[in-house]
Every structure is written in structure tokens, then in C-alpha cells.
N, C-alpha and C. Protein backbone atom coordinates (compact mmCIF):
# COMPACT_ATOMS: atom_id res chain seq x y z
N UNK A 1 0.83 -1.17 0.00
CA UNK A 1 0.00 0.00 0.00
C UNK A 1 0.88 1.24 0.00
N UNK A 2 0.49 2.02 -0.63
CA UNK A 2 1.19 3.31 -0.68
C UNK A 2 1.08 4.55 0.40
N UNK A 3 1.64 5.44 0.77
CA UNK A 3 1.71 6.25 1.20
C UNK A 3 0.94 7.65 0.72
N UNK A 4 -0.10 8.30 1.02
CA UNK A 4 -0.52 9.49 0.08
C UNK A 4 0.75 10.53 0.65
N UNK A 5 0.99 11.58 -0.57
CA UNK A 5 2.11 12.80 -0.44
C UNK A 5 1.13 13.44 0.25
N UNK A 6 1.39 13.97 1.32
CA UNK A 6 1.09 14.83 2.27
C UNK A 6 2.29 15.84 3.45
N UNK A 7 2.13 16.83 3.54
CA UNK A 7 2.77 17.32 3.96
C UNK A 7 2.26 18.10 5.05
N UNK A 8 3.45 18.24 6.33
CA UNK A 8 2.82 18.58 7.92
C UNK A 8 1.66 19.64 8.00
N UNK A 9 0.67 19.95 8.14
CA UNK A 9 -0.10 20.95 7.74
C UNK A 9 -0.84 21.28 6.61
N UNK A 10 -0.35 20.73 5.86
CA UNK A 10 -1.21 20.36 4.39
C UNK A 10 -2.11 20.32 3.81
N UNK A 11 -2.74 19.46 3.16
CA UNK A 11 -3.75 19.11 2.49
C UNK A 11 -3.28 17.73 1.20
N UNK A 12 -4.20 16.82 1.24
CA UNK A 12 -3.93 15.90 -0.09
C UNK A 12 -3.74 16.61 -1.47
N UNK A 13 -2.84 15.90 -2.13
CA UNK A 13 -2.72 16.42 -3.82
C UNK A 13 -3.08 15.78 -4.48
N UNK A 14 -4.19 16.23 -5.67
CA UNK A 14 -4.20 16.15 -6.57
C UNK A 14 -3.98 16.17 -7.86
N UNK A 15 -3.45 14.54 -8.91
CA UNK A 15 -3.19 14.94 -9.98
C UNK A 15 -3.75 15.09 -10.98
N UNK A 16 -3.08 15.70 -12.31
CA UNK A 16 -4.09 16.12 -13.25
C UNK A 16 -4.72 15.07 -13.83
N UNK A 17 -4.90 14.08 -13.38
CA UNK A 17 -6.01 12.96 -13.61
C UNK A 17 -6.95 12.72 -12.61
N UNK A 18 -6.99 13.32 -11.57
CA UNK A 18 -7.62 13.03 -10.63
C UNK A 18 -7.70 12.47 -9.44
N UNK A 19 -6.24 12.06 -9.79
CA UNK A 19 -5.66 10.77 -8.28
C UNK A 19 -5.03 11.58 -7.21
N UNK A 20 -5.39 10.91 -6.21
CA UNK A 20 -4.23 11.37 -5.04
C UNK A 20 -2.75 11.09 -5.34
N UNK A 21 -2.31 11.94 -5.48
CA UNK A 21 -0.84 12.16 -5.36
C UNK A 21 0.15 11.51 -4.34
N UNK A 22 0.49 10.08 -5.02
CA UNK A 22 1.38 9.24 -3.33
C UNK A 22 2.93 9.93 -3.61
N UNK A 23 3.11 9.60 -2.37
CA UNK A 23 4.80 9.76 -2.17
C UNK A 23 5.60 8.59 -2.69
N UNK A 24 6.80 9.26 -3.07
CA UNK A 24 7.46 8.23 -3.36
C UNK A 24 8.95 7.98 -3.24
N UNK A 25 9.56 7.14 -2.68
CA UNK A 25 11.46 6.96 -2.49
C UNK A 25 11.14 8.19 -1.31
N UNK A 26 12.46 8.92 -1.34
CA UNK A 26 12.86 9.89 -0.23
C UNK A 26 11.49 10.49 0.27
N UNK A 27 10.42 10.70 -0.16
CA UNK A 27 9.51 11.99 0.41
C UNK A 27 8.49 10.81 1.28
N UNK A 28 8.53 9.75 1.18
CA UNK A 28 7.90 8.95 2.27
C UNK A 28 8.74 9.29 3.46
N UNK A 29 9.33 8.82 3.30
CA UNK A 29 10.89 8.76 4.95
C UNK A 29 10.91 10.21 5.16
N UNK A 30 10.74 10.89 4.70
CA UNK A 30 10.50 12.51 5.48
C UNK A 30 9.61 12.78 5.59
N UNK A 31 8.46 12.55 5.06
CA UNK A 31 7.18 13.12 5.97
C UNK A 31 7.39 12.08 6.98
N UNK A 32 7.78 10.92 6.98
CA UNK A 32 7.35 10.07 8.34
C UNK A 32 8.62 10.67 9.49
N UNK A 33 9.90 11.04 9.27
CA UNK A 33 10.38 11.90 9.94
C UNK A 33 10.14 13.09 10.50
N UNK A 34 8.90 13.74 10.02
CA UNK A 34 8.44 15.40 10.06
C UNK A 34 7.20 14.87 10.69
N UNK A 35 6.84 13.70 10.59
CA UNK A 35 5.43 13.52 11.42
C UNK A 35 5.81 13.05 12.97
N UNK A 36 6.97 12.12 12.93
CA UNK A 36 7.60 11.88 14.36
C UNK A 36 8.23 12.87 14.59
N UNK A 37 8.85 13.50 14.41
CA UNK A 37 9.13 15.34 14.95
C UNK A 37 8.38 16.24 15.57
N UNK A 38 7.35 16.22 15.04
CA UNK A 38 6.24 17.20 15.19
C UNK A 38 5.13 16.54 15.87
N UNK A 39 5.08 15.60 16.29
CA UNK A 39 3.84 15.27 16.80
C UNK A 39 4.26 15.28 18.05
N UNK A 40 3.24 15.93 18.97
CA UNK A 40 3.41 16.26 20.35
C UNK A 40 3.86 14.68 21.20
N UNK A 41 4.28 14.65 21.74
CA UNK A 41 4.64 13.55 22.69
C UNK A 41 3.45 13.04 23.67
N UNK A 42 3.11 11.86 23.40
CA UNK A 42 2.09 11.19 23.98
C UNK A 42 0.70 11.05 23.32
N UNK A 43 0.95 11.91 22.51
CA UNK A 43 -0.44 12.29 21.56
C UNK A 43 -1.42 10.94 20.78
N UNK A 44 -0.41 10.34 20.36
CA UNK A 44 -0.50 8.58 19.95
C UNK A 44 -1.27 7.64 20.95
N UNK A 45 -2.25 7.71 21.50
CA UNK A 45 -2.23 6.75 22.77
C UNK A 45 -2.10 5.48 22.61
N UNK A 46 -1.75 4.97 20.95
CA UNK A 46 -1.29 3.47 21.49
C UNK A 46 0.30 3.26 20.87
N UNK A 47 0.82 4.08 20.78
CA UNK A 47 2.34 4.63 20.81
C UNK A 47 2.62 5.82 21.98
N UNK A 48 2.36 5.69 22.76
CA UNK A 48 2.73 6.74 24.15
C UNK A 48 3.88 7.30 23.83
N UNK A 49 4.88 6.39 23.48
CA UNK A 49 6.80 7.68 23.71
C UNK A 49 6.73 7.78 21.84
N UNK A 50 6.42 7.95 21.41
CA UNK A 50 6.52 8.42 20.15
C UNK A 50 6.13 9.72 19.80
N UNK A 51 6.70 10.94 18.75
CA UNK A 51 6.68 11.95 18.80
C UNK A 51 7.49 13.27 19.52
N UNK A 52 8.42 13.85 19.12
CA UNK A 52 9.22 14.74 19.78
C UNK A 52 9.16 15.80 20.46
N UNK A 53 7.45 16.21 19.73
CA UNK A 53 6.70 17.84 20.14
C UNK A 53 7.63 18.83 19.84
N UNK A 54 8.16 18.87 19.02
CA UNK A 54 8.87 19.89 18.53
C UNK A 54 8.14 21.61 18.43
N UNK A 55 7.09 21.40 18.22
CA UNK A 55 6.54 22.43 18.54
C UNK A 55 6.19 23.55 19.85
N UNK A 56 6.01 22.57 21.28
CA UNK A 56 6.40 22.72 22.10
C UNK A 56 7.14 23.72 22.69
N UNK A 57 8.64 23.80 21.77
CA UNK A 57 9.67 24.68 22.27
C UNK A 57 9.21 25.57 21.84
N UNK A 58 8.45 26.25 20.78
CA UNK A 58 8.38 27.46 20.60
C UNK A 58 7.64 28.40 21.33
N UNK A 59 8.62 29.33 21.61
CA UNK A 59 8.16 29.71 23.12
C UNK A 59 8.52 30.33 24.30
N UNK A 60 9.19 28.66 24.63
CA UNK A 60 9.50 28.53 25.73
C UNK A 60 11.08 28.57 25.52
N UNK A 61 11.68 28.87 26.79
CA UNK A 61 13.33 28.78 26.91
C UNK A 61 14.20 27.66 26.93
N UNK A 62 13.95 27.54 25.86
CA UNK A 62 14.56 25.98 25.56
C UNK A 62 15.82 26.59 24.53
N UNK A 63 17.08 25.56 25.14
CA UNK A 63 18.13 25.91 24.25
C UNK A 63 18.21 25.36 23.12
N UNK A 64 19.51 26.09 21.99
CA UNK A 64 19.19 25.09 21.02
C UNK A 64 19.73 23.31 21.19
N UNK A 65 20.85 23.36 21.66
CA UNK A 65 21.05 22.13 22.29
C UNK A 65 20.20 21.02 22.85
N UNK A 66 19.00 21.52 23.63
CA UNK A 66 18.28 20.65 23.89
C UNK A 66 17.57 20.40 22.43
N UNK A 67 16.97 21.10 22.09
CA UNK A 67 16.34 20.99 20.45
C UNK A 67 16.99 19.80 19.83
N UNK A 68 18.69 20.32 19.60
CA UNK A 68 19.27 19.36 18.94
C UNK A 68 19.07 17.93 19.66
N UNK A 69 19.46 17.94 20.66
CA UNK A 69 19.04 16.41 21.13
C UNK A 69 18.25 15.54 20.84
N UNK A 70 16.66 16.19 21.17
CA UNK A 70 15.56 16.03 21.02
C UNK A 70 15.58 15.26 19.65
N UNK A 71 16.05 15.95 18.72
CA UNK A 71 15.57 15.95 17.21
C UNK A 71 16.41 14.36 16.63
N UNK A 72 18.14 14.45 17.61
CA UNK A 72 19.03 13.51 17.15
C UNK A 72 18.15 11.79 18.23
N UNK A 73 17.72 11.89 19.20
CA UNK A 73 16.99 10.96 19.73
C UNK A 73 16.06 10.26 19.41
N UNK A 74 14.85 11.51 18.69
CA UNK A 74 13.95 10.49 17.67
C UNK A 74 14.30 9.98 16.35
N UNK A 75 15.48 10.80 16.13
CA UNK A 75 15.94 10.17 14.76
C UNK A 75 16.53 8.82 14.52
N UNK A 76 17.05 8.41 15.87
CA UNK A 76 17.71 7.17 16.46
C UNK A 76 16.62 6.23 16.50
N UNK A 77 15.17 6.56 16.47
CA UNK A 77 14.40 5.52 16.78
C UNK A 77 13.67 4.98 15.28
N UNK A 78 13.95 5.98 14.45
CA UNK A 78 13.48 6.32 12.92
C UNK A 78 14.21 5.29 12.28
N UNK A 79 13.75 4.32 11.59
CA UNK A 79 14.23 2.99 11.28
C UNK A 79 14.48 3.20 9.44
N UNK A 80 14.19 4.54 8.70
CA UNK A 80 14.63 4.85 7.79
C UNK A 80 15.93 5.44 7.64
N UNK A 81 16.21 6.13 9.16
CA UNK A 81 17.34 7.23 8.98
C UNK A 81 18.61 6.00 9.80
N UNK A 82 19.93 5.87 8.70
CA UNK A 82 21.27 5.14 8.80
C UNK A 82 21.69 5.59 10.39
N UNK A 83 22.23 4.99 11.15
CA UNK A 83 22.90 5.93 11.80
C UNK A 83 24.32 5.71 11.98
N UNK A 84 25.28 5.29 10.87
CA UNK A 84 26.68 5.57 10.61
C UNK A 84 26.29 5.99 9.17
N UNK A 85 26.62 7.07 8.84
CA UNK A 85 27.37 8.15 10.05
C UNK A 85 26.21 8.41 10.41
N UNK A 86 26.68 8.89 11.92
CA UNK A 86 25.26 9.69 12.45
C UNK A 86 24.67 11.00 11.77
N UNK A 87 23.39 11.08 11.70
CA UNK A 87 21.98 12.59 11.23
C UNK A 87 23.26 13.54 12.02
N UNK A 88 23.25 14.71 11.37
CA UNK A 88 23.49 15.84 11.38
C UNK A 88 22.56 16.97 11.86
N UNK A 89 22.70 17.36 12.96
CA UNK A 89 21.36 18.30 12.73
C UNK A 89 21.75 19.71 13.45
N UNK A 90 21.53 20.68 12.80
CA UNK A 90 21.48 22.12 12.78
C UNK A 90 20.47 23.19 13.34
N UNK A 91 20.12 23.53 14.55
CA UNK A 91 19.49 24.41 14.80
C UNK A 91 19.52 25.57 15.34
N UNK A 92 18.61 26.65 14.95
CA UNK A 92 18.51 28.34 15.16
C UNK A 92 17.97 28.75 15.84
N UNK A 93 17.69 29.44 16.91
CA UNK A 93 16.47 29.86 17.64
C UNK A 93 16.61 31.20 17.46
N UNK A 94 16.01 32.04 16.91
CA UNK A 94 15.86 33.45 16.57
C UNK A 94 15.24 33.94 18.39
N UNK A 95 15.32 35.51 18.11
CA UNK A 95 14.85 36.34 19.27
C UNK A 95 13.85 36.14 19.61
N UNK A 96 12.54 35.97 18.65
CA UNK A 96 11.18 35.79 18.29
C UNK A 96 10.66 34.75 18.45
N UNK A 97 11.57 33.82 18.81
CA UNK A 97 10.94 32.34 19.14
C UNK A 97 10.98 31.48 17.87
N UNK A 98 11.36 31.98 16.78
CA UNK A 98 11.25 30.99 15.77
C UNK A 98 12.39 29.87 15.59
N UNK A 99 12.33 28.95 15.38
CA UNK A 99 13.15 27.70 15.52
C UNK A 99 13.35 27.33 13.76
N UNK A 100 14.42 27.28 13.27
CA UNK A 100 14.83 27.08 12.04
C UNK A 100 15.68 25.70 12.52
N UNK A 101 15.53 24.59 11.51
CA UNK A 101 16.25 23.07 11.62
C UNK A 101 17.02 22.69 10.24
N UNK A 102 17.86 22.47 10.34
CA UNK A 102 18.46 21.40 9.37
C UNK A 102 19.02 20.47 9.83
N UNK A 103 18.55 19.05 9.13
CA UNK A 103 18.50 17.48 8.96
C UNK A 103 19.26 17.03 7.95
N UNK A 104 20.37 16.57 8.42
CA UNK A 104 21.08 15.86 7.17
C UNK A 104 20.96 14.51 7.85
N UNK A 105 20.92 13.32 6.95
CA UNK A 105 20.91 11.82 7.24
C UNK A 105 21.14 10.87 5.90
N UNK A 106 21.70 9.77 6.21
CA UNK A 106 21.37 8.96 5.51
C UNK A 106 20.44 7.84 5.31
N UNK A 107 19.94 7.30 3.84
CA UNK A 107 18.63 7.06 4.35
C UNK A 107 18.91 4.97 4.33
N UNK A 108 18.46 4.94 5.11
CA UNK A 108 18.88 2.80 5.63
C UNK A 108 18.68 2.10 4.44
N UNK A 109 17.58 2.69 3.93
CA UNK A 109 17.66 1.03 2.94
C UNK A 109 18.10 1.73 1.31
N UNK A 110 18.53 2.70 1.22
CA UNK A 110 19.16 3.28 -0.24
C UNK A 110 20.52 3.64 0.07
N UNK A 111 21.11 4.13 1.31
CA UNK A 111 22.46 5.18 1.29
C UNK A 111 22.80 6.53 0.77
N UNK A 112 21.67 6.49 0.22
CA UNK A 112 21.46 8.33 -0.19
C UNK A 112 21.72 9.19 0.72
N UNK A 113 22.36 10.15 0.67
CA UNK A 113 22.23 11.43 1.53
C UNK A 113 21.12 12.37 1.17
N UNK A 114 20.29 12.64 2.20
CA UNK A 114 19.48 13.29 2.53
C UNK A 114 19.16 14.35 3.58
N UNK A 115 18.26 15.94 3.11
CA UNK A 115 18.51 17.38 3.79
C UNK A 115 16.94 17.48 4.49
N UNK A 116 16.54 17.92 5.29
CA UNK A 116 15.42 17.81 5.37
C UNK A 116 15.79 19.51 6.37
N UNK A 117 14.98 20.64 6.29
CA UNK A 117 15.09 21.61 6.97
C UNK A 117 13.60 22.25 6.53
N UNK A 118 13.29 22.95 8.08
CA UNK A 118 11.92 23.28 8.32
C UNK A 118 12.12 24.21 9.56
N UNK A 119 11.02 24.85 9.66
CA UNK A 119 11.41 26.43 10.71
C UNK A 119 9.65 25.56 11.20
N UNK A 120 9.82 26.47 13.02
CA UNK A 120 8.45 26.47 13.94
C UNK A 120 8.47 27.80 14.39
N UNK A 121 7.25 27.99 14.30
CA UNK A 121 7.02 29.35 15.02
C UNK A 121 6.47 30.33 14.04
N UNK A 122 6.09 31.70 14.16
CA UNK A 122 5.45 32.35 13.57
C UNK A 122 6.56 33.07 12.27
């Protein structure tokens, strides 16, 4: 079964035939990375520790360090993302609360290198 392309906040796509628009190779393994990122922690009730709540921090006084952690921990549990070499990950916290990320990884069952970067906050 396929995956529909959807993206965090989104809406389904449609193609010019009429079909839902699935994902495919790399853009599966990142939305499912951007969905375990972003989904509040506990939110799952029959996956309880799943989800990072990345959203969460925005806000609040959270360093970027913890961020980074956060982000390199669920990525460890992410059974798409290699971890030799270990995800790379890059984060910003502006004055304003906005949180800017970059995700580098490789992906387990291809070896591709892969970027994945996304901002929270207003």
C-alpha cells in the first residue's frame, strides 16, 4: 500500500487525472520523519513515547542544544534514517521564538544522503 504525499499541515494532492498524489522513495521517509518530529509527545495513545513535540519549544526557553538532542533521539528511533554516520542536525532559535532546523541523514535502505530543513514558530 502506498503512502498518500502529504505534507505537515497540508492538504492531499491532486493529480491532473484526478488521483491522489502518493509519495514516493525519499519523500515517504520525510514526511514520516516530520510527522515523528512534530507530533506532540504522547499524543498517539497506542504509541505513548513516540513523537518529539517539537513544537512545544516554541516559546519557551529551551536551548538550542536541547532541540538538537531532542531531534538527534527520535531520529535514532526512525528505522529509515542510517545511523553511521550519524543525522546531522542544525538548529537556530531566533529572538522571536522561531526555531529554524536542518537534517542531514542517511537514508537505511538506499544510502542516499538526505537534507530535510523546516522552521516552527510564527
Amino acid at each position: 500500500m502506498s503512502d498518500a504525499f502529504l505534507t505537515w499541515g497540508g492538504d492531499l494532492q491532486v493529480s491532473a487525472c484526478g488521483d491522489i498524489v502518493v509519495a514516493t522513495d525519499s519523500s515517504v521517509w520525510q514526511q514520516r520523519i516530520l510527522r515523528r518530529l512534530l507530533t506532540n509527545f504522547q499524543d498517539y495513545i497506542w504509541q505513548p513515547d513516540y513523537g518529539a513535540g517539537l513544537g512545544g519549544f516554541v516559546g519557551q526557553p529551551a536551548s538550542k542544544q536541547v532541540i538538537e538532542a531532542t531531534i538527534r533521539d527520535q531520529l535514532n528511533l526512525e528505522p529509515s534514517v542510517s545511523q553511521i554516520p550519524p543525522p546531522t542536525v542544525a538548529v537556530l532559535v531566533e529572538p522571536n521564538s522561531q526555531v529554524f532546523t536542518d537534517i542531514g541523514y542517511v537514508e537505511s535502505n538506499t544510502g542516499s544522503l538526505q537534507y530535510l530543513s523546516f522552521s516552527l514558530g510564527t
